[in-house]
N, C-alpha and C. Protein backbone atom coordinates (compact mmCIF):
# COMPACT_ATOMS: atom_id res chain seq x y z
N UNK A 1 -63.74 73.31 -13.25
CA UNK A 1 -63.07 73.08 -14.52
C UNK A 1 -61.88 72.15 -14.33
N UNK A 2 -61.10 72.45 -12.87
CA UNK A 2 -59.86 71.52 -13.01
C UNK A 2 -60.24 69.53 -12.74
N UNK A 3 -61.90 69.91 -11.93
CA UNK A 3 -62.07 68.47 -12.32
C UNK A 3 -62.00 67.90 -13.71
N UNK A 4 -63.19 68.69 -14.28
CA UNK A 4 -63.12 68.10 -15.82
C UNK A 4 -61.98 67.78 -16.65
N UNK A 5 -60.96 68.44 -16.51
CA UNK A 5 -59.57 68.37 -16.99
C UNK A 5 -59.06 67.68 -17.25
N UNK A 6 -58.98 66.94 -15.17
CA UNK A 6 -57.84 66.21 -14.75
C UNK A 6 -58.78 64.75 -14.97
N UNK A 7 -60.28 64.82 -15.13
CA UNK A 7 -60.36 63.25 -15.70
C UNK A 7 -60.62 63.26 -16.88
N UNK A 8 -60.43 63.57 -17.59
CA UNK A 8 -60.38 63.59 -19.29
C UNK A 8 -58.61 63.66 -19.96
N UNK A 9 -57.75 63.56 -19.04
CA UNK A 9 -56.28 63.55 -19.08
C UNK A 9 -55.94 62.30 -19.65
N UNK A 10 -56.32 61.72 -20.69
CA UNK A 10 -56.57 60.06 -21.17
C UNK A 10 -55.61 60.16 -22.05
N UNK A 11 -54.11 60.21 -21.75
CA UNK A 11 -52.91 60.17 -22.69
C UNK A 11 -53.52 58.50 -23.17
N UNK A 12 -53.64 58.05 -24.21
CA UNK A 12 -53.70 56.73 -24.01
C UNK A 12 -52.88 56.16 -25.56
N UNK A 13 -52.09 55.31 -25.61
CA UNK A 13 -51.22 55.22 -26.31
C UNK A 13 -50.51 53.48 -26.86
N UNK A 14 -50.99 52.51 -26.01
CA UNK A 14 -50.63 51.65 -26.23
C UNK A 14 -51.53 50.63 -26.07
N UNK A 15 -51.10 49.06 -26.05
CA UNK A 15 -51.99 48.24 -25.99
C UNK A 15 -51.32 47.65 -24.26
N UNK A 16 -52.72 46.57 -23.54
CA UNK A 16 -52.60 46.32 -22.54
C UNK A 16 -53.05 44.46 -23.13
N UNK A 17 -52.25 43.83 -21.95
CA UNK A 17 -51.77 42.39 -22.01
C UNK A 17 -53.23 41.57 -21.83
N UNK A 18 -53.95 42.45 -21.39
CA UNK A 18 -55.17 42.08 -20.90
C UNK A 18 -56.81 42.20 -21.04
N UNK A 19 -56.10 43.68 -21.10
CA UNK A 19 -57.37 44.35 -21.60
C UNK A 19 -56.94 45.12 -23.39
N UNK A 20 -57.88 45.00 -24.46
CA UNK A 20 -57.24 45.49 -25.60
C UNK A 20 -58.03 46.69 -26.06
N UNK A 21 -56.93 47.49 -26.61
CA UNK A 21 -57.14 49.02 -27.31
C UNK A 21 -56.58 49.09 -28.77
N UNK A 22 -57.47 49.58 -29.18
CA UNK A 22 -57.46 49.36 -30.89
C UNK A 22 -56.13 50.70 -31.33
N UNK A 23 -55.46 50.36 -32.37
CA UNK A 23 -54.88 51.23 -32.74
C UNK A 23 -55.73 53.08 -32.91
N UNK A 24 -57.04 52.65 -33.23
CA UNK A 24 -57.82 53.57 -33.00
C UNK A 24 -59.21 53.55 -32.45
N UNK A 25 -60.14 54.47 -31.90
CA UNK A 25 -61.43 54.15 -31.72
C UNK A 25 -62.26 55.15 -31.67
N UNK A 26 -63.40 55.21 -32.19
CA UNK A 26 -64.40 56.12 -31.56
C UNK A 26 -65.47 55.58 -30.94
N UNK A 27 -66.22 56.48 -30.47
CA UNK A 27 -67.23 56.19 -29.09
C UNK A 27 -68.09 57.30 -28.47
N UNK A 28 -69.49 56.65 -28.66
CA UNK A 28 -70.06 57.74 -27.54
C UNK A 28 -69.16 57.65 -25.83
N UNK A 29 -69.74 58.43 -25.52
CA UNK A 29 -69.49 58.34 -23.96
C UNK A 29 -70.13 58.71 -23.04
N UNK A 30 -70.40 59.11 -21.62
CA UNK A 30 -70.85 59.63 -20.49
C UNK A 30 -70.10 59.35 -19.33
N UNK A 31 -69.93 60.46 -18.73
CA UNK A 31 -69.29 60.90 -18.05
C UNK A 31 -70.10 61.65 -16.65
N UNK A 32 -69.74 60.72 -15.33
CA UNK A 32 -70.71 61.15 -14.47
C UNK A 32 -70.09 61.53 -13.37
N UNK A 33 -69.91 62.72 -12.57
CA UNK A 33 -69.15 63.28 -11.33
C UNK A 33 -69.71 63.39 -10.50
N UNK A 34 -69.66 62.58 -9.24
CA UNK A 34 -70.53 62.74 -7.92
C UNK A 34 -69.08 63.52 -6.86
N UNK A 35 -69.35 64.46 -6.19
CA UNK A 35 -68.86 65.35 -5.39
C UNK A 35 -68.85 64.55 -3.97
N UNK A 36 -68.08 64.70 -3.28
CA UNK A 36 -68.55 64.31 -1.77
C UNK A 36 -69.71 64.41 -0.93
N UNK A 37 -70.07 65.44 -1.60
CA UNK A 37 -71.78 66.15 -1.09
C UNK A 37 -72.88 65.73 -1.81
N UNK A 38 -72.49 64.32 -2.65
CA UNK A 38 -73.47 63.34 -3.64
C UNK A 38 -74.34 64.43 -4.88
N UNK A 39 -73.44 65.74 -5.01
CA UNK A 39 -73.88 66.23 -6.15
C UNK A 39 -73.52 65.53 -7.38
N UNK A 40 -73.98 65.34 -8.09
CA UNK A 40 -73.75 65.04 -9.34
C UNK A 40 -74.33 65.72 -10.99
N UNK A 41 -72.92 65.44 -11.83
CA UNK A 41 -72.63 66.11 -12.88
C UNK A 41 -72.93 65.52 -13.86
N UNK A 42 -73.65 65.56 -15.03
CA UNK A 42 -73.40 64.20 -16.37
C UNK A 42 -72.84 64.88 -17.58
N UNK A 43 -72.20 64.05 -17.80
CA UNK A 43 -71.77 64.89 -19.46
C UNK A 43 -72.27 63.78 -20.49
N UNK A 44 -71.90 64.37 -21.55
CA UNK A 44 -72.06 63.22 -22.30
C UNK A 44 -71.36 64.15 -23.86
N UNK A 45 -71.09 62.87 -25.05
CA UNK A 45 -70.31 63.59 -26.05
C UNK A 45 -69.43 62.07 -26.91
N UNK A 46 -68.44 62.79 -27.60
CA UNK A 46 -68.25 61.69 -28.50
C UNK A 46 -66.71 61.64 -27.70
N UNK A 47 -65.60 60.38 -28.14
CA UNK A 47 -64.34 60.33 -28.11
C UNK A 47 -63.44 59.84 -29.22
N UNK A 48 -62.87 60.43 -29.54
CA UNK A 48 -61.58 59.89 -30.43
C UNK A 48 -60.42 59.72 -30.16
N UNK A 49 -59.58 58.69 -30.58
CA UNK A 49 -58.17 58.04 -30.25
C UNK A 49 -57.63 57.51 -31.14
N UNK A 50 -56.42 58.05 -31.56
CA UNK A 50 -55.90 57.77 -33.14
C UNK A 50 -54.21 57.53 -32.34
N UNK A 51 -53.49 57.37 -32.99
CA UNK A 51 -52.10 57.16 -33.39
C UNK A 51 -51.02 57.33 -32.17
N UNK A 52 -51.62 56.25 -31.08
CA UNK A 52 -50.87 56.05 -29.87
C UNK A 52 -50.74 57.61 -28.71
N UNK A 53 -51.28 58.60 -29.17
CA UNK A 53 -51.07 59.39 -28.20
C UNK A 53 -52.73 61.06 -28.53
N UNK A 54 -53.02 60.57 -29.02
CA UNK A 54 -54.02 62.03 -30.20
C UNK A 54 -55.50 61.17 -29.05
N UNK A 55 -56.23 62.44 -28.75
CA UNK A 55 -57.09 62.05 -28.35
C UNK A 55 -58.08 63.35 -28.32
N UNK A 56 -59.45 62.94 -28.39
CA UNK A 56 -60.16 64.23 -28.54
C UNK A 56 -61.57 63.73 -27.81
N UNK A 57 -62.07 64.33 -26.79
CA UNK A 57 -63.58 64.42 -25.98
C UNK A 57 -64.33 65.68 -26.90
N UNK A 58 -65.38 65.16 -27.47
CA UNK A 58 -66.04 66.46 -27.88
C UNK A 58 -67.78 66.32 -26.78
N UNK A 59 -67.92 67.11 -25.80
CA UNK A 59 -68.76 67.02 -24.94
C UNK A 59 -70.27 68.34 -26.02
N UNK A 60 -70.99 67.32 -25.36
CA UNK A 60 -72.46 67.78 -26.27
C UNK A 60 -73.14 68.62 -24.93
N UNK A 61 -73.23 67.54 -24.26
CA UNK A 61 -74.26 67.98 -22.87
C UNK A 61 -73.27 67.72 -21.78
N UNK A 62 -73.72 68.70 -20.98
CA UNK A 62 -74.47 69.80 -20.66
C UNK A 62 -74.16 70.88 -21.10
N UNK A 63 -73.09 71.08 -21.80
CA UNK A 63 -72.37 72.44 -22.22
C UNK A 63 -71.69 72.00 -23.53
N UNK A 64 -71.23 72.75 -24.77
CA UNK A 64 -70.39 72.58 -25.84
C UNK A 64 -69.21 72.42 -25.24
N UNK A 65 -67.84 71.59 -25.57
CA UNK A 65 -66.87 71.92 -25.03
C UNK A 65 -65.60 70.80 -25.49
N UNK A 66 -64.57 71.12 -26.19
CA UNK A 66 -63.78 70.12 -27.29
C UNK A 66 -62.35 70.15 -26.23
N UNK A 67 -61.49 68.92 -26.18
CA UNK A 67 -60.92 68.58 -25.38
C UNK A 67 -59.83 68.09 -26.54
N UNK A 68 -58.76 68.26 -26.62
CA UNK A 68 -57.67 67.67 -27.45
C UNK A 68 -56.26 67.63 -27.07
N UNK A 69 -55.78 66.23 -26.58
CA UNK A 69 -54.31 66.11 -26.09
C UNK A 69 -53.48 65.46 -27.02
N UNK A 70 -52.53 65.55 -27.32
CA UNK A 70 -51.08 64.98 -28.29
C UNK A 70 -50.05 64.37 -27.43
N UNK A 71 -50.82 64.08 -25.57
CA UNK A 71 -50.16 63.42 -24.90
C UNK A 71 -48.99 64.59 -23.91
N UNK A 72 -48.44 65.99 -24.34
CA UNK A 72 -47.62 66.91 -24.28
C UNK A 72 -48.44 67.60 -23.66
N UNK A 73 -49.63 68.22 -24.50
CA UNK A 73 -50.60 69.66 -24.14
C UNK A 73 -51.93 69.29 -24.30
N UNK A 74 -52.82 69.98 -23.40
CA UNK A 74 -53.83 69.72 -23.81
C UNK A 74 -54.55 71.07 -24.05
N UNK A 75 -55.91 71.40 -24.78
CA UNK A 75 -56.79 71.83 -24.98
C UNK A 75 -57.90 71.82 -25.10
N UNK A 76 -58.10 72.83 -24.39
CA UNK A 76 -59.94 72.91 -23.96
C UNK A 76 -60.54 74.31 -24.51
N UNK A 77 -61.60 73.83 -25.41
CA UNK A 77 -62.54 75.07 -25.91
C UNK A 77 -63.69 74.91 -25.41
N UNK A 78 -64.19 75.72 -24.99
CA UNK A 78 -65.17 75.87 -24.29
C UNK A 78 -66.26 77.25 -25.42
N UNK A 79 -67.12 76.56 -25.72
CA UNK A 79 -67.60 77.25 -27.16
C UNK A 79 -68.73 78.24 -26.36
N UNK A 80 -69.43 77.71 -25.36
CA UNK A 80 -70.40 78.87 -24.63
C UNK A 80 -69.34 80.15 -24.05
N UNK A 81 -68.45 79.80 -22.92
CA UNK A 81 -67.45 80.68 -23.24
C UNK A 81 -66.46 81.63 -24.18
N UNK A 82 -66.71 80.82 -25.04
CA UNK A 82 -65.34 81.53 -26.17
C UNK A 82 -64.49 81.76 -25.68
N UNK A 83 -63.80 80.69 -25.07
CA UNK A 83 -62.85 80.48 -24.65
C UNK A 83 -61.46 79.18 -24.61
N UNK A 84 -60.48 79.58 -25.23
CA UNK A 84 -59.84 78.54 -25.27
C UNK A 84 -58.59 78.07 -23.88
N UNK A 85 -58.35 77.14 -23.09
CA UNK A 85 -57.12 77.05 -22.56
C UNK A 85 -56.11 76.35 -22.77
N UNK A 86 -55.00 76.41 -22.72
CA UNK A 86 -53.88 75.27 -23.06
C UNK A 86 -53.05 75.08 -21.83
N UNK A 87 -53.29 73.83 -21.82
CA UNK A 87 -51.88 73.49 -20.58
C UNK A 87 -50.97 72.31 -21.16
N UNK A 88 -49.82 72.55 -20.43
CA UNK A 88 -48.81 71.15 -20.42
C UNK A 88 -49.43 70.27 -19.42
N UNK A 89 -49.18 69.26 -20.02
CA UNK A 89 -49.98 67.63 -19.37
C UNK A 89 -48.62 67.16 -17.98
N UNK A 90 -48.60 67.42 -16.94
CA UNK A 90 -47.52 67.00 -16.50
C UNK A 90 -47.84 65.78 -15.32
N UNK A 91 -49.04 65.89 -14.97
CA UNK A 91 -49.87 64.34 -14.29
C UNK A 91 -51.28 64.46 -14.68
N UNK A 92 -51.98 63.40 -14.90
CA UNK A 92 -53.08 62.93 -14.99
C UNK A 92 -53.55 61.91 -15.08
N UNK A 93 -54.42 61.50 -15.90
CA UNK A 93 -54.87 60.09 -16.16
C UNK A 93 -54.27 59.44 -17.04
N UNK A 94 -53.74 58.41 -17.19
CA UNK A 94 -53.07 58.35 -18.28
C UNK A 94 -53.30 56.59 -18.44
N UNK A 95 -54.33 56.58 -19.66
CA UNK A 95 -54.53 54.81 -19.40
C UNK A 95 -54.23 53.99 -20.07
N UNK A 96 -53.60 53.43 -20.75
CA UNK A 96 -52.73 53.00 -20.99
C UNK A 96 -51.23 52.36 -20.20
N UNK A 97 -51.05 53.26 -18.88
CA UNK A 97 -50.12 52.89 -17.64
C UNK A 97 -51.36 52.01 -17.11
N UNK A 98 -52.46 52.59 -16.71
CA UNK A 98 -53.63 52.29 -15.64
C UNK A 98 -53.65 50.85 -16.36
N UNK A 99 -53.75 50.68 -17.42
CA UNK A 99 -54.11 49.13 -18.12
C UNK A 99 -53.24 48.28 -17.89
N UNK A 100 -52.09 48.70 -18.08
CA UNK A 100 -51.14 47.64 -18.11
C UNK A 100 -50.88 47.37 -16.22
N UNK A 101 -51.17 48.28 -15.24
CA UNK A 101 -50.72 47.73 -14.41
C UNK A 101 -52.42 46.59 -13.60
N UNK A 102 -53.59 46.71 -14.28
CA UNK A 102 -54.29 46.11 -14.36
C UNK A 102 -54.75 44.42 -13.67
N UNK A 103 -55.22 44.29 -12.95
CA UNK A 103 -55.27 42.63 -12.41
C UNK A 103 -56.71 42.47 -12.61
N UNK A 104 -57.40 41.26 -12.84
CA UNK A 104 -58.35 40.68 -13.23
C UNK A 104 -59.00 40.64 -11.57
N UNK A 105 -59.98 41.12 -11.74
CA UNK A 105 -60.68 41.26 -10.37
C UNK A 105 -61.85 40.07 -10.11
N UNK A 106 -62.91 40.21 -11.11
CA UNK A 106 -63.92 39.19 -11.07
C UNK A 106 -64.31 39.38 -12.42
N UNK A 107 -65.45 38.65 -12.93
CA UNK A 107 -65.90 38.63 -14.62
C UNK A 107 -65.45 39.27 -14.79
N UNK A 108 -66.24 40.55 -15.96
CA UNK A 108 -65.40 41.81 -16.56
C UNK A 108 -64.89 42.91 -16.38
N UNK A 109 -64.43 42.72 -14.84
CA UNK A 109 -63.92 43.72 -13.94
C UNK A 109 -62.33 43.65 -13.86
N UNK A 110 -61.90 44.66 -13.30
CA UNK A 110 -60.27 44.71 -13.29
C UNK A 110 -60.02 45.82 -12.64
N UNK A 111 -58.86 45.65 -11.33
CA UNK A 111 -58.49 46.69 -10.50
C UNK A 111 -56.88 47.34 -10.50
N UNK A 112 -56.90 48.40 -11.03
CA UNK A 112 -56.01 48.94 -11.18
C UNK A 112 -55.12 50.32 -10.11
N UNK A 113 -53.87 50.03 -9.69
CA UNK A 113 -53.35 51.16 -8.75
C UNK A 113 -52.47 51.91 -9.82
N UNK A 114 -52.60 53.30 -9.51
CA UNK A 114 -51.47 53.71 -10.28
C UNK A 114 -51.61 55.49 -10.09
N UNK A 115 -50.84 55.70 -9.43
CA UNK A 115 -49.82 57.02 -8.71
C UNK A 115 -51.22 56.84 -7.70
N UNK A 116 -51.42 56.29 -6.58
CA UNK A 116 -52.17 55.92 -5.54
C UNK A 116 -53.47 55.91 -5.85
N UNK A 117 -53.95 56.34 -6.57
CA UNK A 117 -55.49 55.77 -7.29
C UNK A 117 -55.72 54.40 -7.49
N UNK A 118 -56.93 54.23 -7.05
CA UNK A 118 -57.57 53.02 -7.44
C UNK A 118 -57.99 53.02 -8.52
N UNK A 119 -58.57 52.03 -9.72
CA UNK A 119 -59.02 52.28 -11.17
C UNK A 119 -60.18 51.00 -10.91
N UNK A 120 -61.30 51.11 -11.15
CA UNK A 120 -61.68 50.09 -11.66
C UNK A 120 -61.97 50.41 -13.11
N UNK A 121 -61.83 49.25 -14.03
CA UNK A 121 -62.05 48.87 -15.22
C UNK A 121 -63.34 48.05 -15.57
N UNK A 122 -64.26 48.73 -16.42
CA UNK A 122 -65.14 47.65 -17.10
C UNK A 122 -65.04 47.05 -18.57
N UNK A 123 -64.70 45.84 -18.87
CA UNK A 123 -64.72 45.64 -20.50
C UNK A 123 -65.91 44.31 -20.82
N UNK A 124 -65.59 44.44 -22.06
CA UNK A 124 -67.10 43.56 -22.55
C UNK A 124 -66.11 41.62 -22.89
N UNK A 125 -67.02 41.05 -23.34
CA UNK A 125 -66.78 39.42 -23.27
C UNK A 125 -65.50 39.74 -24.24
N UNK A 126 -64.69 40.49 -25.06
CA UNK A 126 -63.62 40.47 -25.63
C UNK A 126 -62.44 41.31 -25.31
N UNK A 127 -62.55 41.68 -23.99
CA UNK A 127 -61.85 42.24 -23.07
C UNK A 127 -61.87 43.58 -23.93
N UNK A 128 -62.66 44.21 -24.48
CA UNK A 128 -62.54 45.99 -25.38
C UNK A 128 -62.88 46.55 -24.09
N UNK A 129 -62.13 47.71 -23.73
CA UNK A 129 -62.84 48.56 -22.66
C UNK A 129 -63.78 49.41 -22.78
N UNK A 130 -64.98 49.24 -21.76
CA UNK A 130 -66.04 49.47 -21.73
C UNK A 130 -66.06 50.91 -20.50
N UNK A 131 -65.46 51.45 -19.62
CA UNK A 131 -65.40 51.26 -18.57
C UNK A 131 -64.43 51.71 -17.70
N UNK A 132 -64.20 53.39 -17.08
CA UNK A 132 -63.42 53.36 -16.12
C UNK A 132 -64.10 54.28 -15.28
N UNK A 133 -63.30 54.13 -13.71
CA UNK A 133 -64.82 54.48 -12.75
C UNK A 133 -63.21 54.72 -11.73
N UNK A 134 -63.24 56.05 -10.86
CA UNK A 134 -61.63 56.23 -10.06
C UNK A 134 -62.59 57.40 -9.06
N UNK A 135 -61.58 57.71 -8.43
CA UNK A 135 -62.33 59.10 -7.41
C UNK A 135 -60.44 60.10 -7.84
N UNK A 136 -61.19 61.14 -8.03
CA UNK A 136 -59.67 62.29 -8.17
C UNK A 136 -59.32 62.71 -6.98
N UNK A 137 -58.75 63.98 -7.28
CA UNK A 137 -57.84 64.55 -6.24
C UNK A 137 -58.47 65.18 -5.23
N UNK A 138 -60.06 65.66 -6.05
CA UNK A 138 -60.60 66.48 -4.58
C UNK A 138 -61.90 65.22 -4.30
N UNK A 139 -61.61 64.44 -4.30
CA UNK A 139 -62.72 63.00 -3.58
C UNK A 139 -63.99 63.05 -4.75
N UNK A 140 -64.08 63.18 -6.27
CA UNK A 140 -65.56 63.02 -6.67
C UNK A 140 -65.16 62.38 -7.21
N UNK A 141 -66.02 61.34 -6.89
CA UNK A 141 -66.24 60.14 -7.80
C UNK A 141 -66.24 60.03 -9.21
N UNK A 142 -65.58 59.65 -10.32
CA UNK A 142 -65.38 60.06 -11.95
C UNK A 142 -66.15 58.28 -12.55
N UNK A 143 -67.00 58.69 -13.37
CA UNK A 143 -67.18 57.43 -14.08
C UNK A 143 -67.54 57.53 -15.53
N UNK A 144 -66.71 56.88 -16.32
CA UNK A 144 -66.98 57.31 -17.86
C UNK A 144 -67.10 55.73 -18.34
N UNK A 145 -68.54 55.80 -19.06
CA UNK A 145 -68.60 54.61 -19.99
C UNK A 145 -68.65 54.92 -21.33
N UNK A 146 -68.15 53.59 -22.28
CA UNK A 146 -68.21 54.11 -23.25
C UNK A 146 -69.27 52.97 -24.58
N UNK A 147 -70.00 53.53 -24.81
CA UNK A 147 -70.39 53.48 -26.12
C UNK A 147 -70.42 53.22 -27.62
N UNK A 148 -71.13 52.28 -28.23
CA UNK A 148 -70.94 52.39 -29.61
C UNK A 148 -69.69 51.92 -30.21
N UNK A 149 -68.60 51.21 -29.20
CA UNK A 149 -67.48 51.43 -29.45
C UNK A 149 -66.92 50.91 -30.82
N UNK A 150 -66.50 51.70 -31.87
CA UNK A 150 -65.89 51.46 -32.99
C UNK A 150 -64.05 51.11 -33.22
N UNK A 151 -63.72 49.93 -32.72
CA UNK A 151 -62.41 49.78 -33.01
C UNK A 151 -61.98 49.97 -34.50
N UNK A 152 -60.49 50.11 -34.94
CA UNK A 152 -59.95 50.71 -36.10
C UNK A 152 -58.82 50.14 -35.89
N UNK A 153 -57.87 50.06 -37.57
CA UNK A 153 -56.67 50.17 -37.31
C UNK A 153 -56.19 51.23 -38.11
N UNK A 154 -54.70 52.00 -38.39
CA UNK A 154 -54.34 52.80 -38.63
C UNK A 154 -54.70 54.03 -38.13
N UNK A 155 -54.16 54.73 -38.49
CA UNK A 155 -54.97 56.29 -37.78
C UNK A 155 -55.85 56.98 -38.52
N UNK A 156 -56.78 58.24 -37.75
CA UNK A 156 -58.01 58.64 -37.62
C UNK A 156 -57.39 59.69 -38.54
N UNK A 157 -58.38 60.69 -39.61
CA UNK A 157 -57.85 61.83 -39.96
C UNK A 157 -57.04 62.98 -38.97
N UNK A 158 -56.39 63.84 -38.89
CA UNK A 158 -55.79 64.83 -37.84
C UNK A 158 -57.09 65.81 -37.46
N UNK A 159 -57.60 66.00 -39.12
CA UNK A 159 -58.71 67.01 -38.66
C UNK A 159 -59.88 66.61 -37.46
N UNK A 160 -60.33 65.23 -37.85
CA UNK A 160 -61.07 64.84 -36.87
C UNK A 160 -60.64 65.03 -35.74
N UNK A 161 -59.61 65.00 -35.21
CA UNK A 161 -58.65 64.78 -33.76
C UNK A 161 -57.94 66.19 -33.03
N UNK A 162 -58.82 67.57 -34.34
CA UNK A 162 -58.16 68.60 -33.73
C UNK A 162 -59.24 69.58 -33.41
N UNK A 163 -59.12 70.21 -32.48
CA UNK A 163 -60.27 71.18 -31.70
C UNK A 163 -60.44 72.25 -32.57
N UNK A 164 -61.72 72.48 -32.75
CA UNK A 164 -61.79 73.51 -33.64
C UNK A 164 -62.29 74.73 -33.13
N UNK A 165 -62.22 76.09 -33.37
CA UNK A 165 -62.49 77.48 -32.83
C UNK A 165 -62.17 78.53 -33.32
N UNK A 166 -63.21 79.57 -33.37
CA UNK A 166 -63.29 80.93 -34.26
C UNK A 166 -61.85 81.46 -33.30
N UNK A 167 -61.52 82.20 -34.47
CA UNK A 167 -60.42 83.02 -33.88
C UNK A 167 -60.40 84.53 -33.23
N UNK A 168 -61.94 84.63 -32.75
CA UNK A 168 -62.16 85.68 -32.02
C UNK A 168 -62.58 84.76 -30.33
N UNK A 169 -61.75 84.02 -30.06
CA UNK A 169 -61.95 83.09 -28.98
C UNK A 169 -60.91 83.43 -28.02
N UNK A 170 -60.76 83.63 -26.63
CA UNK A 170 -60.11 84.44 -25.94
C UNK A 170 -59.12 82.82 -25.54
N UNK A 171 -57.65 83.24 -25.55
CA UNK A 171 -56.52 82.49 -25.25
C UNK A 171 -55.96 82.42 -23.79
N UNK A 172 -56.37 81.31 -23.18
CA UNK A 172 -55.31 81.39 -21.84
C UNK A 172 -54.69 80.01 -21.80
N UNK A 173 -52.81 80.37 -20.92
CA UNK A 173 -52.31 79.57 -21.39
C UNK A 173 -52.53 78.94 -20.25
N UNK A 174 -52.75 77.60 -19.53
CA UNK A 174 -52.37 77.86 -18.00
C UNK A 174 -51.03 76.70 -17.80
């Protein structure tokens, strides 16, 4: 679980000099975790990004499971569980830093350092990001592409952007 977490930690909030992020967006996605032991994980699900810091993963497959940060806290429902957790965001992914510290690698590639991670970046012929691919804290490989991508301006409804769950759903804070 603390993998899934810590790469879905996508405070993302601003625009990059280089690579561009819409005031808002949605997007399919997939999401693929190879372990050191070349196991691998796929997810897949939608994403939303509204108003410089609001962000929401709603994962379909392999499991139900709604993801919502305000940049501060995040939350994870986990609907096969019935279970909700909340944490304070105090390191993670955060891209928007990852972008801006960004260098043009080859075509639509771009290599990014940031708190000792490597980042590579994929975006399409209008520099929209397509594309981030890093290894975490315990060595598995993280790669999320994205999909369908719908740029926007202004912001997304709140409701869209907030996790939803019966209130017979068990609370942990961590």
């Amino acid at each position: 679980m603390r993998v899934i977490i810590l790469s879905i930690l996508a405070v993302v909030y601003g625009y990059s000099a280089s690579i561009s992020l819409p005031e808002n967006f949605q997007a399919k996605f997939t999401q693929k975790i190879t372990n050191p032991k070349k196991k691998v994980i796929n997810y897949s699900g939608k994403v939303y990004f509204s108003d410089h810091t609001l962000l929401k993963w709603e994962y379909t497959k392999p499991t139900k499971k709604e993801v919502c940060t305000n940049g501060f806290e995040l939350t994870v429902v986990d609907h096969d569980l019935e279970q909700i957790s909340r944490y304070n965001i105090d390191k993670g992914f955060n891209l928007t830093e990852i972008l801006k510290k960004a260098k043009h690698y080859k075509d639509n590639i771009y290599l990014a350092q940031y708190q000792g991670k490597q980042y590579t970046i994929g975006v399409d012929s209008k520099s929209r990001l397509q594309s981030v691919s890093y290894f975490d804290e315990l060595d598995n490989k993280v790669q999320i592409a994205f999909m369908r991508v719908k740029y926007g301006k202004g912001k997304l409804s709140p409701s869209l952007l907030t996790c939803k769950y019966p209130k017979h759903y068990d609370m942990i804070k961590g």
